[in-house]
Every structure is written in structure tokens, then in C-alpha cells.
C-alpha atoms as a PDB file:
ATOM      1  CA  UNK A   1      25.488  27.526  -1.158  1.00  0.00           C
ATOM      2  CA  UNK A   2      22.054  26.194  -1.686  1.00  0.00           C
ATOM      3  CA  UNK A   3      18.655  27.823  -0.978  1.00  0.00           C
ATOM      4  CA  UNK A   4      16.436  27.514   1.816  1.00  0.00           C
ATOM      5  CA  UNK A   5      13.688  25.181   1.503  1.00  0.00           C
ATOM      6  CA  UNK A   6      10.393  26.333   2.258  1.00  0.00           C
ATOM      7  CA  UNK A   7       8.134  23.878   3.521  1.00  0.00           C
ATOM      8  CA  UNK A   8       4.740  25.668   2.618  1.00  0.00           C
ATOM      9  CA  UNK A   9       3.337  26.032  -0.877  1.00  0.00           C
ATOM     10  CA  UNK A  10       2.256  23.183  -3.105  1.00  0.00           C
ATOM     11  CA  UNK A  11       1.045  25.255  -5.724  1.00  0.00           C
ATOM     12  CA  UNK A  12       2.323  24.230  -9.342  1.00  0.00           C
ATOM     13  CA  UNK A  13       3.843  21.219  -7.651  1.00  0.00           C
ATOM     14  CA  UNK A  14       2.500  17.575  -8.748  1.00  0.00           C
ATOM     15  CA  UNK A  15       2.258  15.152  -5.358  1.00  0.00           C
ATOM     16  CA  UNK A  16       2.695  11.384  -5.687  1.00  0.00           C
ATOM     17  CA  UNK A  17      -0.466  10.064  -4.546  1.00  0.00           C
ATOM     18  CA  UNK A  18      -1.085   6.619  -3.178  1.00  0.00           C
ATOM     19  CA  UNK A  19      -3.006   4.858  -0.585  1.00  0.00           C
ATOM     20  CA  UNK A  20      -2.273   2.567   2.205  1.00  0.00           C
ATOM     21  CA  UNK A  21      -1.240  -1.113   1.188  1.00  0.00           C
ATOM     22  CA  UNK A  22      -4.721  -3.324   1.362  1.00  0.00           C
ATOM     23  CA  UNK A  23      -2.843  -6.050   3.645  1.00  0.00           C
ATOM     24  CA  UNK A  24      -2.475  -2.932   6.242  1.00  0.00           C
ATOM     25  CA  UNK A  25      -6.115  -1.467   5.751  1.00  0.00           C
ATOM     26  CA  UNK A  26      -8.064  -1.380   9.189  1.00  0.00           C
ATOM     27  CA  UNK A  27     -10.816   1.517   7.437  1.00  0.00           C
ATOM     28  CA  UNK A  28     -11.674   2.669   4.227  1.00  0.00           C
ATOM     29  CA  UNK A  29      -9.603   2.911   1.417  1.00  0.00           C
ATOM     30  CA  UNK A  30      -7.754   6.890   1.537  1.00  0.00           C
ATOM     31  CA  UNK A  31      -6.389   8.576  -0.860  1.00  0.00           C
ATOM     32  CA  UNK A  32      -3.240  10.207  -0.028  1.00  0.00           C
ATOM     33  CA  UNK A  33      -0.933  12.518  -1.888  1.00  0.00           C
ATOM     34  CA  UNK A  34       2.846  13.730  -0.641  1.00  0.00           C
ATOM     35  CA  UNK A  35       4.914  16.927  -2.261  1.00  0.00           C
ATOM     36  CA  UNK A  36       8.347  15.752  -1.528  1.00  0.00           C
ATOM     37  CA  UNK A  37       9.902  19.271  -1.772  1.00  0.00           C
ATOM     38  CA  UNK A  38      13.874  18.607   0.207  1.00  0.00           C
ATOM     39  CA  UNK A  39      16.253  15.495   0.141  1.00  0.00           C
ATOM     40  CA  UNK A  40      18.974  15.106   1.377  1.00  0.00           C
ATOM     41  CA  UNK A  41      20.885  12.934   3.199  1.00  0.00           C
ATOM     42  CA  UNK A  42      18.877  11.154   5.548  1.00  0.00           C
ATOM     43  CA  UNK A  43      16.173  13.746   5.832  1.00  0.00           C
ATOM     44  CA  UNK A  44      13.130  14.165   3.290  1.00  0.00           C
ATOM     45  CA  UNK A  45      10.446  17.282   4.185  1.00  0.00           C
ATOM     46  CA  UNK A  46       7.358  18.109   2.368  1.00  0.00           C
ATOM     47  CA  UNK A  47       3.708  17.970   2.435  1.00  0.00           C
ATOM     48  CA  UNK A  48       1.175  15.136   3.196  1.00  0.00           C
ATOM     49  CA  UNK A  49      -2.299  15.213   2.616  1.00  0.00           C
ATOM     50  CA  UNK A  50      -4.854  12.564   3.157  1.00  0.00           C
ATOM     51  CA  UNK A  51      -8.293  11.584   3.587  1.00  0.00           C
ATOM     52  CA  UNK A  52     -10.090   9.636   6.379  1.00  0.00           C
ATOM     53  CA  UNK A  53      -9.378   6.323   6.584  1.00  0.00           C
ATOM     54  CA  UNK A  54      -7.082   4.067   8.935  1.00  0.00           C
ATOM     55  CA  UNK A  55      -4.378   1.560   8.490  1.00  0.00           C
ATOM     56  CA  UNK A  56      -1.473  -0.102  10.642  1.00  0.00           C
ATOM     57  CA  UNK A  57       2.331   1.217  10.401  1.00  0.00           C
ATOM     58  CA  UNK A  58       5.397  -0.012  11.358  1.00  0.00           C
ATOM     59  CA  UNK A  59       8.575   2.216  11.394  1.00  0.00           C
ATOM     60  CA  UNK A  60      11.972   0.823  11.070  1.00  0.00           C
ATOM     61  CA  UNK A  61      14.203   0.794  13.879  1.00  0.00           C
ATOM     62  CA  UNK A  62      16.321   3.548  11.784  1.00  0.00           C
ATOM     63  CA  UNK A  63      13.491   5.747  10.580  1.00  0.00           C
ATOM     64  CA  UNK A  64      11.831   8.676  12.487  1.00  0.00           C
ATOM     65  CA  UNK A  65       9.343  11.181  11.534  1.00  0.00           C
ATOM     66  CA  UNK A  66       8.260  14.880  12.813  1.00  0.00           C
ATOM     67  CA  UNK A  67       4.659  16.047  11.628  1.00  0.00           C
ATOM     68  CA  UNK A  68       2.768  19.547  12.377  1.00  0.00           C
ATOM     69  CA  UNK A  69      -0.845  19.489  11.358  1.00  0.00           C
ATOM     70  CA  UNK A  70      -1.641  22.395   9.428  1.00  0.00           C
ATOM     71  CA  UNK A  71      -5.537  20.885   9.010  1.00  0.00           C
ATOM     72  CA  UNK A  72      -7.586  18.641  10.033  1.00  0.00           C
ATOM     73  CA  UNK A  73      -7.143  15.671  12.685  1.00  0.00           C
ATOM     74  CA  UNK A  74      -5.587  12.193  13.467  1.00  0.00           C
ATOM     75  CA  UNK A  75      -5.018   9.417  15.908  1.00  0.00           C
ATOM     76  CA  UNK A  76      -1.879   7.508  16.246  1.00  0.00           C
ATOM     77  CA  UNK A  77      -2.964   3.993  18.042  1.00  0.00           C
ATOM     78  CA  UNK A  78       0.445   2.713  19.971  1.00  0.00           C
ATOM     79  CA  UNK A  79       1.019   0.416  22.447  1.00  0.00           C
ATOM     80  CA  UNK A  80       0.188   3.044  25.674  1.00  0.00           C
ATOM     81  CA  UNK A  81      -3.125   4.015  24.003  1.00  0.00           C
ATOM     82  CA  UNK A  82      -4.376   6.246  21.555  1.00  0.00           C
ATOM     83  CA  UNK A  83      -3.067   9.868  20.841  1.00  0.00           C
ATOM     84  CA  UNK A  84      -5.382  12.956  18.853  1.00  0.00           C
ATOM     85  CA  UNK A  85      -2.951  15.324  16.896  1.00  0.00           C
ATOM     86  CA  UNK A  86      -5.058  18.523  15.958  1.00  0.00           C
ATOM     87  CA  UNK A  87      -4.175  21.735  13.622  1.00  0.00           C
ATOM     88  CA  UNK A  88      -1.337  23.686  14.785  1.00  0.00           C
ATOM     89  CA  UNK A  89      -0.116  20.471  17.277  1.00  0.00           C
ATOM     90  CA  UNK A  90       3.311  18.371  16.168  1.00  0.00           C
ATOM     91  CA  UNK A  91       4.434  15.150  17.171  1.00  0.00           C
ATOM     92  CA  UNK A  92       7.465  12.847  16.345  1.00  0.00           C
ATOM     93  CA  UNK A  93       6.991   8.724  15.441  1.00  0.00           C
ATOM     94  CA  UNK A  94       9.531   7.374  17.187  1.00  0.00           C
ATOM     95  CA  UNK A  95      11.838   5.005  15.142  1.00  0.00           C
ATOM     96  CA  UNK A  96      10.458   1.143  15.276  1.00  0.00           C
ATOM     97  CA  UNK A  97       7.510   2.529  16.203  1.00  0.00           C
ATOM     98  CA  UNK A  98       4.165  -0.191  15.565  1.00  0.00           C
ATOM     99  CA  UNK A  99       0.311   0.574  15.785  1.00  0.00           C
ATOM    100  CA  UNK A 100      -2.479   2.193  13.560  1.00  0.00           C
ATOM    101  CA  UNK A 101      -2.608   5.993  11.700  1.00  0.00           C
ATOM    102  CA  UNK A 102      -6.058   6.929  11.571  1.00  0.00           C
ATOM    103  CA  UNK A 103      -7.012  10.069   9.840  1.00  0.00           C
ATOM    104  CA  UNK A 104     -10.411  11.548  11.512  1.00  0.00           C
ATOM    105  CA  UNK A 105     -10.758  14.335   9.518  1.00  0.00           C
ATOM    106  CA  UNK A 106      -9.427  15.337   6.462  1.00  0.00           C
ATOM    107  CA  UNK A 107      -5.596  16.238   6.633  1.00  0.00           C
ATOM    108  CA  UNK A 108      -2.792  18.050   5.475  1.00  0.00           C
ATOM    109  CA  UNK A 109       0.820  18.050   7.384  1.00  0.00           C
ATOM    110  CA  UNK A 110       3.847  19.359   6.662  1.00  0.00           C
ATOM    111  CA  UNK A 111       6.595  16.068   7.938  1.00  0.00           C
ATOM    112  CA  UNK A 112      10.482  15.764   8.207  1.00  0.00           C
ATOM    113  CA  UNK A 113      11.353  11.946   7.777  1.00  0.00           C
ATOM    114  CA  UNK A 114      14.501  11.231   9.112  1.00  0.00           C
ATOM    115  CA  UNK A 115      16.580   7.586   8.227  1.00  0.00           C
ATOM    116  CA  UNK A 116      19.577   6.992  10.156  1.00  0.00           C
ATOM    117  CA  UNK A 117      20.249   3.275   7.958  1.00  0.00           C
ATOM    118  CA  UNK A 118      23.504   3.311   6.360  1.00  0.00           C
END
């Protein structure tokens, strides 16, 4: 049977770090790094942390995505307006989801990314 996956720690972990694609940059230039710490099957879970900036997103029809803020704050720009997600709030992207993720302050998030394709 295998272990429970806790979603918490990063320490001794490396993180992939990146930033958002320039032809997708609306603000700055952020830094972001991601601790994948569970795959499996269609689901990947682990920690995101970025730094203020904003850029557009498009989700496929077939991929969703849960977040809980653990720090800091963001706005996720969609077609019915504009939506603040705070420490200790969650909130799912719903698949083919289209608009802007702008990071206000600072922020770390644990996620569950969920891809039905296949």
C-alpha cells in the first residue's frame, strides 16, 4: 500500500522554477518555483510559490486545478470580472478556463491539478 502524501513541507526538496512565457506576460517578469511532491494518474499536488507579477492563462478543456493560499494574495481576471484569493481561502480553475493570474503579493499555495485527457 503506498504512503500518504503530505502536502506541507518543502524543506530538503529542490522546486523547478520558471516564469511565465514572455508572449503571455501582462506585468513584470516573476519568478516562480513548484515542489511537485504526488503523481499519479491524472492528479499532480504540491507546492507553488511565486512572486508578483501577472500573465494570461488558458486551461485546457480537460485540465482543472484546486489551490489554497497558505500566503500572500492573487487575482484571477475571467470573463465575469476579477476575483482576490487571500491566505487561508481556496478556489478551483475551472477546466478551459481563459483570463489573467496576477500575483499581488508574494505567494505560496499548496494546488491539486487534475487532467481528465486520455
Amino acid at each position: 500500500m503506498p504512503p500518504i502524501v503530505l502536502i506541507d513541507r518543502t524543506d530538503g526538496l529542490s522546486p523547478t522554477p520558471d516564469r511565465p512565457r514572455p508572449d503571455r506576460l501582462v506585468a513584470g517578469n516573476p519568478l516562480r518555483h513548484t515542489w511537485v511532491m504526488h503523481e499519479a494518474g491524472p492528479m499532480t499536488a504540491g507546492v507553488w510559490e511565486c512572486e508578483p507579477g501577472r500573465w494570461r492563462i488558458v486551461f485546457p478543456a480537460t485540465r482543472q486545478e484546486y489551490f489554497h493560499v497558505l500566503s500572500g494574495r492573487v487575482r484571477l481576471h475571467g470573463p465575469a470580472g476579477a476575483t482576490d484569493i487571500g491566505p487561508g481561502q481556496g478556489s478551483v480553475i475551472p477546466p478551459g478556463f481563459e483570463g489573467e493570474f496576477e500575483v499581488l503579493e508574494a505567494v505560496r499555495k499548496q494546488f491539486v491539478l487534475v487532467d481528465t485527457a486520455g
